[in-house]
N, C-alpha and C. Protein backbone atom coordinates (compact mmCIF):
# COMPACT_ATOMS: atom_id res chain seq x y z
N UNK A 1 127.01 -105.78 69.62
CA UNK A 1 128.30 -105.54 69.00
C UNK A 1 129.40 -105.39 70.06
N UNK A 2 129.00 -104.71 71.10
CA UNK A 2 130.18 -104.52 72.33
C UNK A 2 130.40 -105.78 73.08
N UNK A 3 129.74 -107.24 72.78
CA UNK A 3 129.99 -108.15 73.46
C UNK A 3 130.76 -108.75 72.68
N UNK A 4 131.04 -108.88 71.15
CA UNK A 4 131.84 -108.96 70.17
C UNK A 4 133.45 -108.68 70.95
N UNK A 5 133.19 -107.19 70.59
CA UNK A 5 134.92 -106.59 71.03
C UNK A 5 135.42 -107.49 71.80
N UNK A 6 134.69 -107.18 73.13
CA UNK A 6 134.58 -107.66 74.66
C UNK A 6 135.63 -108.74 74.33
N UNK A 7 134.89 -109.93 73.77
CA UNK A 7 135.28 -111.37 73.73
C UNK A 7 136.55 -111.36 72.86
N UNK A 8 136.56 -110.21 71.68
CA UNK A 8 138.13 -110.75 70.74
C UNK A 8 139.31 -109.65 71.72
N UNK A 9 138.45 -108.63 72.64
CA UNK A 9 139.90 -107.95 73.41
C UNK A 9 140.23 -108.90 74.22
N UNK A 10 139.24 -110.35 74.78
CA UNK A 10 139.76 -110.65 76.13
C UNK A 10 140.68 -111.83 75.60
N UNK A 11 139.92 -112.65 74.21
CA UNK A 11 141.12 -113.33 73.84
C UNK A 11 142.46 -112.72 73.38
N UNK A 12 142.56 -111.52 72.92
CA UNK A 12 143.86 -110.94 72.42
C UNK A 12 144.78 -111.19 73.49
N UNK A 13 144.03 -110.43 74.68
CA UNK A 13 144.85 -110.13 75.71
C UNK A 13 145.05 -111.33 76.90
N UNK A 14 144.44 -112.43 76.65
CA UNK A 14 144.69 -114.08 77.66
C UNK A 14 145.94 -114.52 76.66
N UNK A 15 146.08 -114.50 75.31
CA UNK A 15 147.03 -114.95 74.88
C UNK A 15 148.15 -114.36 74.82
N UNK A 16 148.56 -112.99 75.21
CA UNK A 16 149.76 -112.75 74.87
C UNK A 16 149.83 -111.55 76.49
N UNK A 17 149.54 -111.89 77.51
CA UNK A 17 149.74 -111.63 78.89
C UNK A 17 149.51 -112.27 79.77
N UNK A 18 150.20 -112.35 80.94
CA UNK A 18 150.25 -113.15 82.12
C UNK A 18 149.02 -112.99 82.98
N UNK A 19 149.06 -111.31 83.22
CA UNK A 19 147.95 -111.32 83.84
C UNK A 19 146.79 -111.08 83.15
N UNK A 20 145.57 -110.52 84.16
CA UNK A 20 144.13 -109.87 83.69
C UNK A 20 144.08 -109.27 83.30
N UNK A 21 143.19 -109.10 82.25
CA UNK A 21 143.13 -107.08 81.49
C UNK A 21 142.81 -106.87 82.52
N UNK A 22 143.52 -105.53 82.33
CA UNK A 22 143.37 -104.18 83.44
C UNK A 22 142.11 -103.45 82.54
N UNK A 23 142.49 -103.27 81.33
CA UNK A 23 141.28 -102.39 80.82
C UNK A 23 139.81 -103.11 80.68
N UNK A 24 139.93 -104.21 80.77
CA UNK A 24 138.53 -105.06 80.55
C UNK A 24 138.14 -105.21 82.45
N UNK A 25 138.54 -105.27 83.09
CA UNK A 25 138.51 -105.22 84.41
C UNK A 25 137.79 -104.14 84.79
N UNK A 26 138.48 -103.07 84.74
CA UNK A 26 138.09 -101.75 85.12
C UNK A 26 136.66 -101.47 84.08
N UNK A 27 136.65 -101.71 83.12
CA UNK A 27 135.59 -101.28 82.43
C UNK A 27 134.34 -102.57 83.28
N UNK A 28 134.49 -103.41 83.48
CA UNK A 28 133.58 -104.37 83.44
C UNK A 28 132.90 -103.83 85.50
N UNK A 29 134.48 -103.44 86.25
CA UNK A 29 134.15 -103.27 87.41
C UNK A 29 133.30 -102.04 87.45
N UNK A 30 133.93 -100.97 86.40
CA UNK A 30 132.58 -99.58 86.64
C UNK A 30 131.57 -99.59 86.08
N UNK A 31 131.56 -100.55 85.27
CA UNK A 31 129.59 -100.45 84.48
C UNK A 31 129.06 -101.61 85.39
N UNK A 32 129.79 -102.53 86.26
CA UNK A 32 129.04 -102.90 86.98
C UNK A 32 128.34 -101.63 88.25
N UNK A 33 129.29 -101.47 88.86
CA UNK A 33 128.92 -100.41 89.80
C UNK A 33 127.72 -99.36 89.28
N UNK A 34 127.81 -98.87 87.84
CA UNK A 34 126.82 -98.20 87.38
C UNK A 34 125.39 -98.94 87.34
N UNK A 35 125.44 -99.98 86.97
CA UNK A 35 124.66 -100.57 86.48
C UNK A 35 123.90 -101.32 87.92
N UNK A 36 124.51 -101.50 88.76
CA UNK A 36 123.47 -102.20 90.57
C UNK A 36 122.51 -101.19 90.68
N UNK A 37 122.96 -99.60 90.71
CA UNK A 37 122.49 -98.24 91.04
C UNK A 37 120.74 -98.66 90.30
N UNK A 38 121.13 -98.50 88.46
CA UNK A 38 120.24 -98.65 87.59
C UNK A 38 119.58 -99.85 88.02
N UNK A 39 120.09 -101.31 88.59
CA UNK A 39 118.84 -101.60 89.07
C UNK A 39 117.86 -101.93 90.20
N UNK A 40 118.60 -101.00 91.21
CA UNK A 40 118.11 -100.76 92.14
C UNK A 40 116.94 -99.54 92.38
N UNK A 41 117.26 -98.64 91.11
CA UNK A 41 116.42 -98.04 90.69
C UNK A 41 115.34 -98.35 90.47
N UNK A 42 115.11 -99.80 89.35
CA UNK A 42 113.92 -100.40 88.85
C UNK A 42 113.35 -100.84 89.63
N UNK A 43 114.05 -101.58 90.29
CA UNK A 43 113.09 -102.36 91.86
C UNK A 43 112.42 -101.57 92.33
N UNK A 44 112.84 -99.98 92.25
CA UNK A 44 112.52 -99.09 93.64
C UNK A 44 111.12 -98.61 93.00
N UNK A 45 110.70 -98.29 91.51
CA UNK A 45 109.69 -97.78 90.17
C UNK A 45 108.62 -98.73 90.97
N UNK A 46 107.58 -98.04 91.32
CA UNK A 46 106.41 -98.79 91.19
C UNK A 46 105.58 -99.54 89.53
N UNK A 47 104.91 -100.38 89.70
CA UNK A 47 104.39 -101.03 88.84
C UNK A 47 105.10 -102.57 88.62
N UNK A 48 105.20 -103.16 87.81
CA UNK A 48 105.54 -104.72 86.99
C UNK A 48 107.09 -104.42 86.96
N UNK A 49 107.52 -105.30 87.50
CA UNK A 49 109.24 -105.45 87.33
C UNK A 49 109.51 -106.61 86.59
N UNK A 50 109.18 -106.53 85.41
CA UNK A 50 109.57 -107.48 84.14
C UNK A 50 110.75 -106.82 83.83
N UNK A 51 111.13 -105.84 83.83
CA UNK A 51 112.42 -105.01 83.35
C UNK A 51 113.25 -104.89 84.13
N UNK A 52 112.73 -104.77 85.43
CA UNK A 52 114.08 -104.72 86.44
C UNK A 52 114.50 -106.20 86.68
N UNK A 53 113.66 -107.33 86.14
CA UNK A 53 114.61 -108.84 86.35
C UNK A 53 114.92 -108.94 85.34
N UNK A 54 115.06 -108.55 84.03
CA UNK A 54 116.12 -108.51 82.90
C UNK A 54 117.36 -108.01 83.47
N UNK A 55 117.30 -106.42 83.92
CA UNK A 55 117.65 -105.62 84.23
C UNK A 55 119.15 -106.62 85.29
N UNK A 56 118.54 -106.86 86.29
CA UNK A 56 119.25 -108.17 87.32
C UNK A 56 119.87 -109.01 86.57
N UNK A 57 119.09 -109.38 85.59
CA UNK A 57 120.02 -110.81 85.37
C UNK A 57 121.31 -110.54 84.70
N UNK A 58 120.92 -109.53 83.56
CA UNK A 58 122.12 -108.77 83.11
C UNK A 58 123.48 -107.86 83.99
N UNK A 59 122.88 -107.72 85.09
CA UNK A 59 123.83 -107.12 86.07
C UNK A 59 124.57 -108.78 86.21
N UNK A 60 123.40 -109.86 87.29
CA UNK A 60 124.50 -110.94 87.61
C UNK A 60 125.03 -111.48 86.48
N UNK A 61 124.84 -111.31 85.23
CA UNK A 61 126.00 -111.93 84.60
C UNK A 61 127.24 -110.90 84.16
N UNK A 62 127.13 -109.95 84.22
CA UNK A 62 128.08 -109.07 84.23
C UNK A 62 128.83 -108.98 85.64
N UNK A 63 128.29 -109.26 86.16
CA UNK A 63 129.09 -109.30 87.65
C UNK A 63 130.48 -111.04 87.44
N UNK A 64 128.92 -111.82 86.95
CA UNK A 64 129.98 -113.08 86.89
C UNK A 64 131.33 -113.06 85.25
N UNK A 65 130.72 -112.54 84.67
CA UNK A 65 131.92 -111.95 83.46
C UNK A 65 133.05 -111.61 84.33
N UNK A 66 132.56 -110.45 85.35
CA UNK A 66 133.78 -109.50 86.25
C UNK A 66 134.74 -110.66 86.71
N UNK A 67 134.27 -111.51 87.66
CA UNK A 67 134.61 -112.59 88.31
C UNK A 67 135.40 -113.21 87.38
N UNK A 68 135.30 -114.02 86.42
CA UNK A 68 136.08 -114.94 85.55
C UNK A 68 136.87 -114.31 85.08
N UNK A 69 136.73 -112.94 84.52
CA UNK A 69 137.94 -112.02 83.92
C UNK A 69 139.15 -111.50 85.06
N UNK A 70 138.77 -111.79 86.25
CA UNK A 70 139.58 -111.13 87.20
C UNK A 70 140.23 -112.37 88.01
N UNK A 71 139.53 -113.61 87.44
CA UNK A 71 140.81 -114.69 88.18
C UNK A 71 142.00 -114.91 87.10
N UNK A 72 143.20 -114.98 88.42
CA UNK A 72 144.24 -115.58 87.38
C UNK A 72 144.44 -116.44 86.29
N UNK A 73 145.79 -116.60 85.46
CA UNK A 73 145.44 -118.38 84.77
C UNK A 73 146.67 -118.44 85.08
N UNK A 74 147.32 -118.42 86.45
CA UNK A 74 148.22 -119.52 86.45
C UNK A 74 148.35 -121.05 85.98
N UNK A 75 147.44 -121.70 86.03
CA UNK A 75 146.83 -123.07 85.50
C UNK A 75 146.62 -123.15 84.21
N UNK A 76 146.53 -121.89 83.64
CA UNK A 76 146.61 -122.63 81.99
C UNK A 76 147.64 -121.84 81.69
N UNK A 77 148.73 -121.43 81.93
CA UNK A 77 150.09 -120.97 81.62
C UNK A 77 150.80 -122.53 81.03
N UNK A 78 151.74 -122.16 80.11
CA UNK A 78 152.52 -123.31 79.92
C UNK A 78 153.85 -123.17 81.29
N UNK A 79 154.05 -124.71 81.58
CA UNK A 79 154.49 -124.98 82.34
C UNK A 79 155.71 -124.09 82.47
N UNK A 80 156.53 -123.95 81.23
CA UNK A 80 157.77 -122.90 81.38
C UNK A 80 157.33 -121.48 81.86
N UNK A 81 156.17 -121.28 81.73
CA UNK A 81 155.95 -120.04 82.48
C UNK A 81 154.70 -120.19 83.95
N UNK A 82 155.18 -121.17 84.38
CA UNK A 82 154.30 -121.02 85.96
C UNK A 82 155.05 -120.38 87.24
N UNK A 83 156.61 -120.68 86.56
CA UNK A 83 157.00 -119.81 87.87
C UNK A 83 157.26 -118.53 87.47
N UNK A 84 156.57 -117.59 87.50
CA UNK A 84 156.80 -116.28 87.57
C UNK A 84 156.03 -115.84 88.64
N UNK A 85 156.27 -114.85 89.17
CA UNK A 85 156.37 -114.23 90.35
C UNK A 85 154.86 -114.23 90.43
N UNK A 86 154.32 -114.53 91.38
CA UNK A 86 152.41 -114.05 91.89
C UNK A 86 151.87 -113.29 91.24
N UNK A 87 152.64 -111.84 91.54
CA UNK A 87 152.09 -110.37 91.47
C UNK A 87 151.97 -110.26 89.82
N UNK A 88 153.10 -110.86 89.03
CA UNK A 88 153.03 -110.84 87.69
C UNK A 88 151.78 -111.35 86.95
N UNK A 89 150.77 -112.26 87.81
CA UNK A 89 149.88 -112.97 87.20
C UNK A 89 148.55 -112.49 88.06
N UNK A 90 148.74 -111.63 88.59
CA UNK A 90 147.55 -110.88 89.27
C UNK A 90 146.83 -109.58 88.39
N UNK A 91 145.54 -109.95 88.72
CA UNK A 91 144.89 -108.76 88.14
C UNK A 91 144.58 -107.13 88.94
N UNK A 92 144.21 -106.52 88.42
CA UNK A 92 143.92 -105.24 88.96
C UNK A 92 143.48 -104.95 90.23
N UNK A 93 142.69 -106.03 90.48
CA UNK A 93 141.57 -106.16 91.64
C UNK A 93 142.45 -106.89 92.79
N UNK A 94 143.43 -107.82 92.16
CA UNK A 94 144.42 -107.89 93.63
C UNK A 94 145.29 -107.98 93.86
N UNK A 95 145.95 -106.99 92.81
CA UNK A 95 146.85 -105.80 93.20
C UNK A 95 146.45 -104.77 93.71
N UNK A 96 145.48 -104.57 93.50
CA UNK A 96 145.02 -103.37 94.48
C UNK A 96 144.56 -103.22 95.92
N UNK A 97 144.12 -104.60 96.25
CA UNK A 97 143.49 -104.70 97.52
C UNK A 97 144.90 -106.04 98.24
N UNK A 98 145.81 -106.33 97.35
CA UNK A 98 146.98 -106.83 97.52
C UNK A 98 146.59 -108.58 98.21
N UNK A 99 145.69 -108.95 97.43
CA UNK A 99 144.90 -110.28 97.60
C UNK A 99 145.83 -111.41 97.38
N UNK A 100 146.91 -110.88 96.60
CA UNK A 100 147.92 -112.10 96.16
C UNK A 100 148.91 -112.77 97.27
N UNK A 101 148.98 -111.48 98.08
CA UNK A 101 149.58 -112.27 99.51
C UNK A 101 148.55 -112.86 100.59
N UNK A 102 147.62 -113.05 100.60
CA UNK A 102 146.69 -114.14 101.45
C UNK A 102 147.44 -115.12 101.57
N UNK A 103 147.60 -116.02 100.88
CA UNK A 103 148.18 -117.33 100.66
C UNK A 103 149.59 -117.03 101.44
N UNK A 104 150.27 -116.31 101.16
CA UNK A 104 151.65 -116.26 102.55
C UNK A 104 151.45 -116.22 103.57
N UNK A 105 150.20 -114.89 104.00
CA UNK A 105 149.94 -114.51 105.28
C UNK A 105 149.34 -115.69 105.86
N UNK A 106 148.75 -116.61 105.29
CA UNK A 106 147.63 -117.35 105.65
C UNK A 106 148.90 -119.03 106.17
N UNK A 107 149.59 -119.05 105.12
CA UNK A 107 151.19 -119.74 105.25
C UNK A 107 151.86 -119.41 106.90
N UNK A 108 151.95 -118.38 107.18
CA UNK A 108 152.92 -117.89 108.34
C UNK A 108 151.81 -118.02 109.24
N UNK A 109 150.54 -117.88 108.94
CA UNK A 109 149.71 -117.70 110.52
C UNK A 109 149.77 -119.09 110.67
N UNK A 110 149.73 -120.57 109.92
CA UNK A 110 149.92 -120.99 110.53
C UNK A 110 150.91 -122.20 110.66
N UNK A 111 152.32 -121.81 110.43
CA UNK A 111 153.06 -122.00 110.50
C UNK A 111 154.86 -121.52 110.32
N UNK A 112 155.53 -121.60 110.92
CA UNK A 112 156.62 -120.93 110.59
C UNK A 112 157.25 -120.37 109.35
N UNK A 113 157.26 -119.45 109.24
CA UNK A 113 157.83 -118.94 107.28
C UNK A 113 159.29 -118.38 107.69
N UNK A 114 159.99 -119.57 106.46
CA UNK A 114 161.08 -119.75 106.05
C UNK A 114 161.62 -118.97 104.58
N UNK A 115 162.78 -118.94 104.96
CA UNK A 115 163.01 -118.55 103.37
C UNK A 115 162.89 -119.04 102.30
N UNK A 116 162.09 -120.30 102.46
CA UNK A 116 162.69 -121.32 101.32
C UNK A 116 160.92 -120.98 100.65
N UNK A 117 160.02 -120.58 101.63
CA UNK A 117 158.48 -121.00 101.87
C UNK A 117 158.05 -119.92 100.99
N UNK A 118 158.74 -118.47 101.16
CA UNK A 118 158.04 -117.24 100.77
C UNK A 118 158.01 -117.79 99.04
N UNK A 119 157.19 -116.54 99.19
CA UNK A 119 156.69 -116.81 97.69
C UNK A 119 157.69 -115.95 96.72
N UNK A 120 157.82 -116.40 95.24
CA UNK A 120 159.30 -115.48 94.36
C UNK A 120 158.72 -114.35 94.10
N UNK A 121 159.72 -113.28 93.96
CA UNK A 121 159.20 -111.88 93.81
C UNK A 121 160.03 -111.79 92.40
N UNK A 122 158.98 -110.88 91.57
CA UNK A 122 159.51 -110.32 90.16
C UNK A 122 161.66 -110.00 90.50
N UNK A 123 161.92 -110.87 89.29
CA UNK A 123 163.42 -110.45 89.09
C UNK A 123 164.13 -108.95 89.12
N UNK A 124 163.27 -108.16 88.92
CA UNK A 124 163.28 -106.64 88.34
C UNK A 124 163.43 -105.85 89.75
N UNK A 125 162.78 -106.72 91.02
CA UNK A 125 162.72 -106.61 92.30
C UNK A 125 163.34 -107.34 93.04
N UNK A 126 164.21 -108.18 92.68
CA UNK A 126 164.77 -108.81 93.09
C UNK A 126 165.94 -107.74 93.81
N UNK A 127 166.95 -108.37 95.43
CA UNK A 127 167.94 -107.32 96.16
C UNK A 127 169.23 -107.64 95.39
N UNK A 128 169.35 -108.41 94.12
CA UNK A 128 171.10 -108.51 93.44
C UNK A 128 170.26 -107.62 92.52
N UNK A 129 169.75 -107.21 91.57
CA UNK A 129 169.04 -106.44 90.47
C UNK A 129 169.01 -105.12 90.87
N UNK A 130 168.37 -104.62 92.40
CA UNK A 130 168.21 -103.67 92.63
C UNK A 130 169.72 -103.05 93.20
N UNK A 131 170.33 -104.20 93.60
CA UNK A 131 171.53 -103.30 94.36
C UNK A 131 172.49 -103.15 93.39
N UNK A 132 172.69 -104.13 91.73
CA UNK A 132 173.93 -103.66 90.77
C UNK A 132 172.93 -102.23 90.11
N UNK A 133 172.07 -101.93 90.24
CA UNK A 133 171.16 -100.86 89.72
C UNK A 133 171.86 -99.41 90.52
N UNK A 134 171.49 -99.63 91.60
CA UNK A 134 171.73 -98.42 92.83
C UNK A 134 173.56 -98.33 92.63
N UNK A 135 174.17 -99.47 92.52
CA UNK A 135 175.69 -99.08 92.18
C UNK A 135 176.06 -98.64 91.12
N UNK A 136 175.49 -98.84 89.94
CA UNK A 136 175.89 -98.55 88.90
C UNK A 136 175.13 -96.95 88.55
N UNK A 137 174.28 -96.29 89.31
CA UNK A 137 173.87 -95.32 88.99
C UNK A 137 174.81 -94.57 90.19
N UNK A 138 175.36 -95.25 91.45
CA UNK A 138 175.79 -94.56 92.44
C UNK A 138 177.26 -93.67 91.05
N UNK A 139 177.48 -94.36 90.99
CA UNK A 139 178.93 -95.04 90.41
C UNK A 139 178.70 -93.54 89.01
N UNK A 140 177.76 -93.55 88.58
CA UNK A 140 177.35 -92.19 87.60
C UNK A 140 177.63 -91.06 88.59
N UNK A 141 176.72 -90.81 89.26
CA UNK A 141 176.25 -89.50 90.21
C UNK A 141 177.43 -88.81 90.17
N UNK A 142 177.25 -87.56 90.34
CA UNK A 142 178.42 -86.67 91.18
C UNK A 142 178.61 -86.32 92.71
N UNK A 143 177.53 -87.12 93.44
CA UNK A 143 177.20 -87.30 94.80
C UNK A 143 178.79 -88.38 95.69
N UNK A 144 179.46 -87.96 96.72
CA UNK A 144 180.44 -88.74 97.52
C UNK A 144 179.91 -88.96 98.85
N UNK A 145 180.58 -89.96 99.46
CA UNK A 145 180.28 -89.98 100.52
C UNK A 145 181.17 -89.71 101.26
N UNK A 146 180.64 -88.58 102.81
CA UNK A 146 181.90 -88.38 103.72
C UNK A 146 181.67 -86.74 103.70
């Protein structure tokens, strides 16, 4: 029954977000982690390991679930939405370990990076967004300068 959910949360959430579930991610990344322990356990049980290679196989395909749920789909985005910013279409796993800039760093090591080269950053982060933001709240404050 939980492979049910699984499959109608992951379609809910491929169709109406850019990026990866975060909650199918995280759930899939800690019952993996739980689950190597459990079968490293079995291996470790003396006697017949008929259960601990169930045990395995069900880990590697939960591992490979992890994997497919945690790559992007820039590639199956409709075309009006491919340019949005990297980070917007990144999942949990690299945003966190910040995997989405490889491809720049990997750009500049070996070759000169230009402005034209970098990669677009979310609008919301953008320096005209952030700076009518910071003026227009300056512009509130009761704070002067001088």
């Amino acid at each position: 029954m939980d492979c049910f959910a699984l499959a109608y949360l992951s379609y809910l959430e491929h169709i109406r977000s850019f990026r990866p579930s975060t909650l199918i991610n995280f759930y899939l990344l800690l019952s993996a982690l739980f689950d190597g322990v459990q079968v490293r356990t079995l291996w470790l049980l003396p006697g017949p390991h008929r259960l601990a290679a169930v045990f395995t196989a069900a880990f590697a395909l939960k591992i490979l679930l992890l994997l497919l749920e945690a790559t992007e789909k820039r590639s199956l985005l409709r075309p009006v939405y491919r340019s949005v910013a990297i980070e917007s279409t990144s999942g949990i796993i690299n945003r966190s370990l910040f995997w989405w800039l490889n491809s720049m760093l990997w750009q500049g090591y070996r070759s000169l990076l230009l402005p034209e080269g970098l990669i677009t950053i979310d609008l919301a982060l953008a320096s005209k967004t952030v700076h009518a933001s910071l003026e227009y709240h300056w512009a509130k404050s009761e704070w002067t300068i001088g």
